[in-house]
Protein backbone atom coordinates (compact mmCIF):
# COMPACT_ATOMS: atom_id res chain seq x y z
CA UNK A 1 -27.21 60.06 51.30
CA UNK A 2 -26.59 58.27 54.61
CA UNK A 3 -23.26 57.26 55.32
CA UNK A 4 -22.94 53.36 54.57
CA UNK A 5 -24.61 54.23 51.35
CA UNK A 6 -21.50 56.04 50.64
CA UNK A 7 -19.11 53.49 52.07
CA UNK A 8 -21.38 50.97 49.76
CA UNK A 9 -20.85 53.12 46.48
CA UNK A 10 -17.31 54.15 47.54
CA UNK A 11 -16.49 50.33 47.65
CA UNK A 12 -18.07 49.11 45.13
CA UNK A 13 -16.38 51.54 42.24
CA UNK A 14 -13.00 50.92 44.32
CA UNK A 15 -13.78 46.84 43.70
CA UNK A 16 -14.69 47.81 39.72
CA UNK A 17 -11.78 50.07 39.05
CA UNK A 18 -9.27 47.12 40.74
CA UNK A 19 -11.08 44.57 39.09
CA UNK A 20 -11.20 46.21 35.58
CA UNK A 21 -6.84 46.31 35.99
CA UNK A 22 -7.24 42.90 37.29
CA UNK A 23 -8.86 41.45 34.51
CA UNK A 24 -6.37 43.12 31.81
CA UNK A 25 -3.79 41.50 33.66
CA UNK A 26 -5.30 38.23 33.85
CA UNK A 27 -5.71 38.45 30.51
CA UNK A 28 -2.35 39.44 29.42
CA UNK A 29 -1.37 36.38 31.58
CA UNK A 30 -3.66 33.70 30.55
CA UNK A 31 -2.74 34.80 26.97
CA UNK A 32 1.28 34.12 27.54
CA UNK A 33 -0.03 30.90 29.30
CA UNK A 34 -2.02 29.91 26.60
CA UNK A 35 0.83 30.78 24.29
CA UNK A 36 3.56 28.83 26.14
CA UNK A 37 1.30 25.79 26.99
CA UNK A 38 3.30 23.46 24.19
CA UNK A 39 5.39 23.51 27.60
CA UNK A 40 3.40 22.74 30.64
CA UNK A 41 5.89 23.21 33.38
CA UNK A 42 6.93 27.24 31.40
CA UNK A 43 3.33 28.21 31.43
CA UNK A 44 3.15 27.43 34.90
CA UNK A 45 5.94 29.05 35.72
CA UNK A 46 5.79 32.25 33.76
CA UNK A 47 1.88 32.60 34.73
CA UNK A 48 3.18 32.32 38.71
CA UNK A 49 5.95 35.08 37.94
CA UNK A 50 3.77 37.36 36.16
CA UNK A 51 0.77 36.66 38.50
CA UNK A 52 3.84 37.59 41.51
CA UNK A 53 4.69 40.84 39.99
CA UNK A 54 1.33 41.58 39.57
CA UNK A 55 0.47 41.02 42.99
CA UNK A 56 3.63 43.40 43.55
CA UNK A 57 2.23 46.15 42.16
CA UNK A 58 -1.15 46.09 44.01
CA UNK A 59 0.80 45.50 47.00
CA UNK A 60 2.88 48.64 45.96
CA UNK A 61 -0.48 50.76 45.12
CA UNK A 62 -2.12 49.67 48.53
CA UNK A 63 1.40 50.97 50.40
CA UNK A 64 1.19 54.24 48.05
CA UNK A 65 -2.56 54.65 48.18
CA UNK A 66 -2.37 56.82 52.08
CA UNK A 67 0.16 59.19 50.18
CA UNK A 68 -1.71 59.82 47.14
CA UNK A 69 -4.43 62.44 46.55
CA UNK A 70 -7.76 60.39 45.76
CA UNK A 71 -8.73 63.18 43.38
CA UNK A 72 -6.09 61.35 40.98
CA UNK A 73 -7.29 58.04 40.76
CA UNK A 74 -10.02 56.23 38.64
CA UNK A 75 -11.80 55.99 42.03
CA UNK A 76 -12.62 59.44 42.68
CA UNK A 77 -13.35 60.14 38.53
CA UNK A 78 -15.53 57.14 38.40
CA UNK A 79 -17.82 58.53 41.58
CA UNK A 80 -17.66 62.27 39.79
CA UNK A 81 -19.16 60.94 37.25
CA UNK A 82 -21.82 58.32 39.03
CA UNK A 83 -21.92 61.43 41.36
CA UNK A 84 -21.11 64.80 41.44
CA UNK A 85 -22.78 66.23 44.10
CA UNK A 86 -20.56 64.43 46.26
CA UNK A 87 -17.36 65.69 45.38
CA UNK A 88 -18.18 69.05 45.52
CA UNK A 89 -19.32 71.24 48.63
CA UNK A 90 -17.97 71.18 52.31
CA UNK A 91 -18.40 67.17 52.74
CA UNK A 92 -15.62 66.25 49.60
CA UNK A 93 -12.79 66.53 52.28
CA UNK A 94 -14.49 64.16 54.17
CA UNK A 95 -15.65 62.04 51.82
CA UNK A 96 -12.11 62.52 50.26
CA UNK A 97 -10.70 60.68 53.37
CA UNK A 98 -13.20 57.97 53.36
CA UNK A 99 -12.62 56.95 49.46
CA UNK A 100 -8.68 57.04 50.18
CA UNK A 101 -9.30 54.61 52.95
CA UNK A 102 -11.91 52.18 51.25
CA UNK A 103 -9.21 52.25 48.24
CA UNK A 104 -6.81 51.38 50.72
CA UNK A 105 -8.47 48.34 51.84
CA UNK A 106 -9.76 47.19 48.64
CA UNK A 107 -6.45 46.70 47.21
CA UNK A 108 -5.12 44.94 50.00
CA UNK A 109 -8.21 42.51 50.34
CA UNK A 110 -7.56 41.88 46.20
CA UNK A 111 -4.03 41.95 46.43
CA UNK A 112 -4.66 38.88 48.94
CA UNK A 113 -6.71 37.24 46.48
CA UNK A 114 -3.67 37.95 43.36
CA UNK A 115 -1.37 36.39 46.17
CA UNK A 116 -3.02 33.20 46.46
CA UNK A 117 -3.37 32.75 42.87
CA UNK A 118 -0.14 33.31 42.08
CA UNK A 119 0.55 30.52 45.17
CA UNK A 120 -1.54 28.44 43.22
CA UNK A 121 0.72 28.64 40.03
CA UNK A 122 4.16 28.16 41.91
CA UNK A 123 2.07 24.83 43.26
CA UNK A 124 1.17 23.80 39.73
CA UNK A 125 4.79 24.73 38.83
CA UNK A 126 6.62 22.37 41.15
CA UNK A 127 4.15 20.05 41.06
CA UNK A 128 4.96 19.61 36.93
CA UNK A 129 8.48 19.90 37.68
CA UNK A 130 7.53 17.13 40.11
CA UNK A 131 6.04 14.79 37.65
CA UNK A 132 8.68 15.52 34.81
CA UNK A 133 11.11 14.34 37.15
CA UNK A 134 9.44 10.91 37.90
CA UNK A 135 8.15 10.34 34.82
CA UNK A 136 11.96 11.29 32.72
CA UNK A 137 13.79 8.95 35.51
């Protein structure tokens, strides 16, 4: 297997392992949204702080992701499974070291993305707080 087909599989089950954790949380937030929406301004604001702390921890996973062994993540189980010629032999050290670094910048290019939705709420938050102001005055 040449090596950008590699980088293309290594990404791609990086982008559905984040994106699987994404969507839970997304839906965990959209649900407390949803649940608070009797109150316009709260949803917005608790969907922007949740959406922050999410966007926390991927931050936080992309920092840890150098210092942690790539055999212990979905990642790596995910391309064992798709895979395992490849993580056995003399190239799974390398290939080891290319998976921690496609992880790596995976979570920071969707950890960008998580950032500016969660910009998006804090807009929609003062921009209700905004209108309840004009509109109780």
């Amino acid at each position: 297997m040449s090596p950008y087909r590699k980088m293309d599989l290594l990404q791609t089950l990086a982008d559905l392992s984040i994106r699987r954790a994404c969507g839970f949380a997304a839906l965990g937030i959209g649900t407390v949204m949803l649940a608070l929406s009797f109150d316009l301004e709260l949803a917005f604001r608790s969907g922007a702080v949740l959406t922050s702390i999410a966007c926390g921890v991927i931050w936080l996973c992309a920092w840890w992701s150098p210092r942690r062994d790539v055999r212990e993540t979905e990642l790596w189980s995910m391309l064992a499974a798709e895979r395992l010629h490849l993580t056995r032999g003399p190239e799974a050290p390398r290939l080891q070291a290319l998976a921690g670094r496609i992880l790596h910048e995976r979570l920071v290019w969707h950890g960008e993305r998580v950032a500016l939705a969660a910009m998006a709420l804090w807009i929609c938050t003062g921009l209700t707080m905004l209108l309840r102001f004009v509109f109780a005055g």
